[in-house]
Protein backbone atom coordinates (compact mmCIF):
# COMPACT_ATOMS: atom_id res chain seq x y z
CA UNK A 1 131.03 -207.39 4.45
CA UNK A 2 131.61 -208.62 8.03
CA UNK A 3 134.35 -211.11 9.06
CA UNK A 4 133.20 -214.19 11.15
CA UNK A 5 135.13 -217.28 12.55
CA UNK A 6 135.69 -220.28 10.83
CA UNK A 7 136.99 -223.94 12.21
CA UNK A 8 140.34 -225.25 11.90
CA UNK A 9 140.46 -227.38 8.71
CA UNK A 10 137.16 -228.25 8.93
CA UNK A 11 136.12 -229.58 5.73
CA UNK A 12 132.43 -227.99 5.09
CA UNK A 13 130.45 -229.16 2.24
CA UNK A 14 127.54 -226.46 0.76
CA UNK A 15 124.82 -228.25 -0.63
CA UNK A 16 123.91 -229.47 -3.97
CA UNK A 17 127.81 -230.26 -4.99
CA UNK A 18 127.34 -231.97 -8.34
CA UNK A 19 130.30 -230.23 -10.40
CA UNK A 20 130.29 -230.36 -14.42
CA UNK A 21 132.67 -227.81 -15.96
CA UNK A 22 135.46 -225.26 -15.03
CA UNK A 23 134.47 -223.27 -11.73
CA UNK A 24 130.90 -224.56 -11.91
CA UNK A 25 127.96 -226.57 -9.73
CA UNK A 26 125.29 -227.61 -11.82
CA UNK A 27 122.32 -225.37 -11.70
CA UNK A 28 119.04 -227.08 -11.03
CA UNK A 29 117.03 -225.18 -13.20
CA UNK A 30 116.88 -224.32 -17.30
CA UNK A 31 119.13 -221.56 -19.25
CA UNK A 32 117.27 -218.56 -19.90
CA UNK A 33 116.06 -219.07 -23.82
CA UNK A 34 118.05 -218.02 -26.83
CA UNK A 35 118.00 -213.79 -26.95
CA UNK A 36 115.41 -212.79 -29.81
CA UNK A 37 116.40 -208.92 -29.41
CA UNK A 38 119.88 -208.62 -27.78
CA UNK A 39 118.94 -204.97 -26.32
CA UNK A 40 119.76 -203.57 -22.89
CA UNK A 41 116.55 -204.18 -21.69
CA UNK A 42 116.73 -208.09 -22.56
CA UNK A 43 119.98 -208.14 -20.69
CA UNK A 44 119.04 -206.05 -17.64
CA UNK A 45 116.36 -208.46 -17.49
CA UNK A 46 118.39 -211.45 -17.65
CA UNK A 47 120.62 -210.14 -15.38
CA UNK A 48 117.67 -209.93 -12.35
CA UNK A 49 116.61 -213.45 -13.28
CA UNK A 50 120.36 -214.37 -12.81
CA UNK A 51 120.46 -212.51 -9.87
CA UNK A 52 117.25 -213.85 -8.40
CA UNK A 53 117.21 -217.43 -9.06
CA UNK A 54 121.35 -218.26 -9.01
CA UNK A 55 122.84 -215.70 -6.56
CA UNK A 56 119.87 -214.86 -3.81
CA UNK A 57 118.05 -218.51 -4.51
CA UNK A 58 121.58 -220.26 -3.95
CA UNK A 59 121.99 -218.76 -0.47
CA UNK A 60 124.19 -215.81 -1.54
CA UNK A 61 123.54 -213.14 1.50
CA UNK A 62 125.97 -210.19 0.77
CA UNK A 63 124.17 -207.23 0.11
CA UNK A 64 127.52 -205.86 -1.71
CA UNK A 65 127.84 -209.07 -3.74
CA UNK A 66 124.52 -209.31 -4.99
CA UNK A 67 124.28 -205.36 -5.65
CA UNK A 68 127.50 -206.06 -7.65
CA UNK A 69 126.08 -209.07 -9.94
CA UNK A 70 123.04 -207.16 -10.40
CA UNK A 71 125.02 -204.01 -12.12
CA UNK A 72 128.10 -205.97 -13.96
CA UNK A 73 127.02 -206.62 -17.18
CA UNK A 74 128.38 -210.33 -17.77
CA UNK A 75 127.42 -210.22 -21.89
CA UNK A 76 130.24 -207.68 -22.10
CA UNK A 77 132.58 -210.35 -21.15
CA UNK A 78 131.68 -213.36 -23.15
CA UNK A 79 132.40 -214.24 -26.98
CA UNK A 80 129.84 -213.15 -29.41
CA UNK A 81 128.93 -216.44 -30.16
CA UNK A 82 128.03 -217.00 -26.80
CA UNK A 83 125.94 -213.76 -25.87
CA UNK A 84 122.79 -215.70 -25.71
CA UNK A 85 124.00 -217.86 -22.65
CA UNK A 86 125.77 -214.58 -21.04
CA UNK A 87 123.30 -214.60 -17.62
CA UNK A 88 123.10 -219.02 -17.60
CA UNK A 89 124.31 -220.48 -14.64
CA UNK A 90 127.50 -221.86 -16.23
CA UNK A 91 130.46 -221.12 -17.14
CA UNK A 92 131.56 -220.06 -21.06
CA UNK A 93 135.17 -220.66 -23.19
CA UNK A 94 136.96 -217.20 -23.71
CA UNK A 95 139.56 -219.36 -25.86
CA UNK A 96 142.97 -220.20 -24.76
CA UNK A 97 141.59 -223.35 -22.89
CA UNK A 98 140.31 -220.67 -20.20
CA UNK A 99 136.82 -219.94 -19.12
CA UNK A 100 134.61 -217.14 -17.50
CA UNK A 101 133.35 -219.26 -14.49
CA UNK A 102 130.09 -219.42 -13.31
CA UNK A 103 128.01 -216.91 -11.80
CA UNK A 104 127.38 -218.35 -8.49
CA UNK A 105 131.13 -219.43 -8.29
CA UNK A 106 132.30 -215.80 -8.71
CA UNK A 107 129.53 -214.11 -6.18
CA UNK A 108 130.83 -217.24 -3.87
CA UNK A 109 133.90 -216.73 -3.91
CA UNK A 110 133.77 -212.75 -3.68
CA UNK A 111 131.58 -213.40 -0.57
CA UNK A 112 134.33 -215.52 0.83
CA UNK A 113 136.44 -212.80 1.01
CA UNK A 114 134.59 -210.47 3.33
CA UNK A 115 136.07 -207.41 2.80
CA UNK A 116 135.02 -203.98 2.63
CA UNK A 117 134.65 -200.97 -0.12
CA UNK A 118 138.16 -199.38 -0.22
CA UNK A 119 139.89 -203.09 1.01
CA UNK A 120 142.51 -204.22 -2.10
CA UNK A 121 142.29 -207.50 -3.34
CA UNK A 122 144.60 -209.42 -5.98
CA UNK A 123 143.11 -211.60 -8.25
CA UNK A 124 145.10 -214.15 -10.08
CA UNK A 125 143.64 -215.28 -13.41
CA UNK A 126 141.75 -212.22 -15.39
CA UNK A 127 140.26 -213.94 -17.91
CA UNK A 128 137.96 -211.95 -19.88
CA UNK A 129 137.92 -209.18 -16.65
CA UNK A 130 134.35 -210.44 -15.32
CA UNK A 131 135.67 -211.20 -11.90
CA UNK A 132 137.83 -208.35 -11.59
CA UNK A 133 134.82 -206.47 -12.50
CA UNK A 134 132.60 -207.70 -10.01
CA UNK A 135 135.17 -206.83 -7.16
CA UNK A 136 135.39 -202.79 -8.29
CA UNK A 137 131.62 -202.88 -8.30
CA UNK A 138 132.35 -203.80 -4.83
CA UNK A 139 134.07 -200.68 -4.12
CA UNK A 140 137.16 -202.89 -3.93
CA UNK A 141 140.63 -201.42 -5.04
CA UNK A 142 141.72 -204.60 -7.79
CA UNK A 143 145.00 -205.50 -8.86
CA UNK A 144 144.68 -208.19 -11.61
CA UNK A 145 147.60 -210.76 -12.90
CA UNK A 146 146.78 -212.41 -16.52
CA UNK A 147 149.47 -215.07 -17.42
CA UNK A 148 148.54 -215.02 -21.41
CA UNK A 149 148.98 -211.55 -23.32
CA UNK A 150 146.50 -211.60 -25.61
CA UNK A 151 143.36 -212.02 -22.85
CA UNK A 152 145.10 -208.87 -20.90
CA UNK A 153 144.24 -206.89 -23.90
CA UNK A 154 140.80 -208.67 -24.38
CA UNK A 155 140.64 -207.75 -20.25
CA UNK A 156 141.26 -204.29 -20.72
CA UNK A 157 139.32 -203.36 -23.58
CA UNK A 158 135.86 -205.17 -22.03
CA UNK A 159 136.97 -203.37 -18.47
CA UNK A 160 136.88 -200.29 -20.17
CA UNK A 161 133.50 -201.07 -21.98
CA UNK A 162 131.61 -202.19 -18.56
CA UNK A 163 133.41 -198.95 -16.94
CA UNK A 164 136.29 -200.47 -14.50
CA UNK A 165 138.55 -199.05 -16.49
CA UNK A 166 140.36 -198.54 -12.65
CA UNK A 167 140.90 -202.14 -12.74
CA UNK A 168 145.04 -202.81 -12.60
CA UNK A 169 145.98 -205.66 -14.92
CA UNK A 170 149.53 -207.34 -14.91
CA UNK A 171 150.64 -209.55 -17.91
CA UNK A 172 152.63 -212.05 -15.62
CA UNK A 173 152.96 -215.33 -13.89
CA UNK A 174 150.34 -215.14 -10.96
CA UNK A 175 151.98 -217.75 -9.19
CA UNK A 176 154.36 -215.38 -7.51
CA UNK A 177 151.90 -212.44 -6.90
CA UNK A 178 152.27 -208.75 -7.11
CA UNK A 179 155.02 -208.23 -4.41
CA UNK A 180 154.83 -204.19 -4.89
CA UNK A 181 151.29 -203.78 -4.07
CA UNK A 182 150.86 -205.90 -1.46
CA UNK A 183 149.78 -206.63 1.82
CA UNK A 184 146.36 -207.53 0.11
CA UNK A 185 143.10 -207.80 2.47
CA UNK A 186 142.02 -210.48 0.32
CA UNK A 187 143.84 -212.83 -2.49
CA UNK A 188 141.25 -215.09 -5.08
CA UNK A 189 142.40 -217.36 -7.52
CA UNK A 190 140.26 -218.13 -10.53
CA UNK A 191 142.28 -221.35 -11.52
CA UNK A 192 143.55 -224.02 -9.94
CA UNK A 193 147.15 -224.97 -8.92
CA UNK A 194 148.01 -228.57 -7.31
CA UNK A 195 148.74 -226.63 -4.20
CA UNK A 196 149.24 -223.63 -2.38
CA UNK A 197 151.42 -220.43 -3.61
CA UNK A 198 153.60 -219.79 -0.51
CA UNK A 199 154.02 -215.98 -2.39
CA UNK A 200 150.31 -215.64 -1.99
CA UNK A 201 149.99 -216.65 1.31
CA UNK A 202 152.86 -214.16 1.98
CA UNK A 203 151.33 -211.14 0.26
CA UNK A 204 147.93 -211.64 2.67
CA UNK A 205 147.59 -209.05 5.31
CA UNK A 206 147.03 -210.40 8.99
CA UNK A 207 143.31 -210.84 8.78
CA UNK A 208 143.20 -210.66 5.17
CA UNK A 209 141.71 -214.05 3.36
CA UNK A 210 142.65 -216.07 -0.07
CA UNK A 211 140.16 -218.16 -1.54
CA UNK A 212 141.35 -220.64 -3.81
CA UNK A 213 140.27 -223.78 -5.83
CA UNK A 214 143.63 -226.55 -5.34
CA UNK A 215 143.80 -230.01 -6.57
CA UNK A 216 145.18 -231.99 -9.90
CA UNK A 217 144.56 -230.79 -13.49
CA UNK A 218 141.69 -231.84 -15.38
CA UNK A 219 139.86 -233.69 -12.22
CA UNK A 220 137.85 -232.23 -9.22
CA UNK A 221 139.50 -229.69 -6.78
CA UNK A 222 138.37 -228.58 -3.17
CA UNK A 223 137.53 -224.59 -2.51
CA UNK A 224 139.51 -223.39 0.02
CA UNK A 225 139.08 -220.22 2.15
CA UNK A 226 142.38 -219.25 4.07
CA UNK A 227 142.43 -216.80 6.36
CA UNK A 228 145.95 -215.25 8.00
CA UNK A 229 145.29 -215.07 11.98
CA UNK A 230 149.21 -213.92 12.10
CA UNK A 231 152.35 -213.43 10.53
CA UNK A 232 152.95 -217.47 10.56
CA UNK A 233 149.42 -218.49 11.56
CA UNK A 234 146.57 -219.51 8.84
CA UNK A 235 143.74 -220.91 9.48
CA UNK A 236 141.69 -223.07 6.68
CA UNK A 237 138.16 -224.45 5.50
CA UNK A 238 137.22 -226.00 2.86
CA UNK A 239 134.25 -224.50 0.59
CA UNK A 240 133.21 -227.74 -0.84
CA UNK A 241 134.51 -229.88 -4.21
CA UNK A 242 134.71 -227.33 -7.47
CA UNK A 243 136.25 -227.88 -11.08
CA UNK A 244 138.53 -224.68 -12.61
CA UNK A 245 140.87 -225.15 -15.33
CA UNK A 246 144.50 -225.55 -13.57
CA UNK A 247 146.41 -222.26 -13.04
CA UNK A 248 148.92 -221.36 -16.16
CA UNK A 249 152.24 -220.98 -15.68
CA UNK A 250 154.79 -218.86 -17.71
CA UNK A 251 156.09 -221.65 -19.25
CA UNK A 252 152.75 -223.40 -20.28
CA UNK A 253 151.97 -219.79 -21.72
CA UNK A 254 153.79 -219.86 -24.98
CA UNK A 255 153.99 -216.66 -27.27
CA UNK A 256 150.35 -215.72 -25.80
């Protein structure tokens, strides 16, 4: 994945921004049907009409990003009783008022980063692992921070099922990062905060990029790409108006 120049805070709009649910834009065509036989082959094909008509047919151009949604198998990381929407254009509920976000949000925002196989990227927010999981089938090196204990486990366990098992996982408050591993080349944040972590932007290597949703809790947020040009020098664009659930903090954890 090449890097290219962006404009100073230039707020960029992508097309067809109508936002309905956590880390989503509406799709503008149909879920694939309910699954009659929930075999490999029904989900392999799923997967290419995912592929096809919500990654390539909503202008997604890395050949590493859509090699990568084409191979992850998403129905590994949703709840049983959502299998049959596993390859919809949507996002699903994992529980613990989280989500898995939507398809073309994650290959977006893994595009964003433009890094390359072998780069190390942090990813705050594991969720059920399907992000993280898209990044090592990106040849990526992924460190992963989960806030709530029980989805680490969940993480782990469906990681190890889809074969990431490489995958890194921290049970901790992503807020503040992963100080030891870092410099990261890239940083993405799968919820959204009501601003920027200063840690995060700390823990990017010169050149490296974070892409993360900000704004307030329950309303509309703004995508932002942030690339460090130098050790004090970052240079921003916006990705367009999304909707995430807001970033959990230790305290809002509880016992999870």
């Amino acid at each position: 994945m090449r890097k290219r120049a962006y404009g100073l805070l230039l707020p960029v709009l992508l097309a067809g921004l109508c936002l309905a649910a956590a880390g989503e834009r509406q799709a503008p065509v149909a879920s694939p049907p309910p699954l009659q036989v929930r075999s490999p082959d029904v989900f392999q094909a799923l997967r290419q009409e995912m592929v096809e008509g919500a990654i390539i047919g909503w202008g997604i151009q890395s050949p590493d990003v859509i090699r990568a949604m084409g191979v992850v198998p998403r129905h590994v990381f949703v709840p049983d009783e959502y299998l049959d929407q596993a390859y919809a254009n949507h996002p699903l509920p994992i529980g613990h008022g989280q989500t898995i976000s939507q398809p073309y949000i994650v290959a977006l925002m893994t595009q964003e980063l433009e890094v390359q196989s072998g780069d190390r990227v942090l990813e705050i927010g594991t969720g059920s692992g399907y992000q993280a999981a898209v990044l090592a089938a990106c040849g990526l090196e992924v460190f992963s921070i989960e806030v709530i204990g029980s989805l680490v486990e969940v993480a782990q366990a469906q990681l190890e099922e889809a074969g990431y098992q490489q995958v890194q996982i921290r049970h901790a408050d992503g807020y503040w990062g992963w100080p030891e591993a870092a410099p990261f080349d890239g940083i993405i944040v799968t919820a959204a905060p009501d601003h920027v972590p200063q840690p995060l932007l700390g823990q990017l290597k010169v050149g490296g990029v974070l892409v993360i949703p900000v704004g307030p809790p329950g309303g509309y947020q703004e995508l932002w790409r942030i690339e460090r040009l130098a050790e004090a020098d970052y240079r921003s664009t916006s990705l367009g108006g999304v909707r995430f659930v807001p970033l959990t903090r230790t305290e809002d954890a509880g016992s999870d």
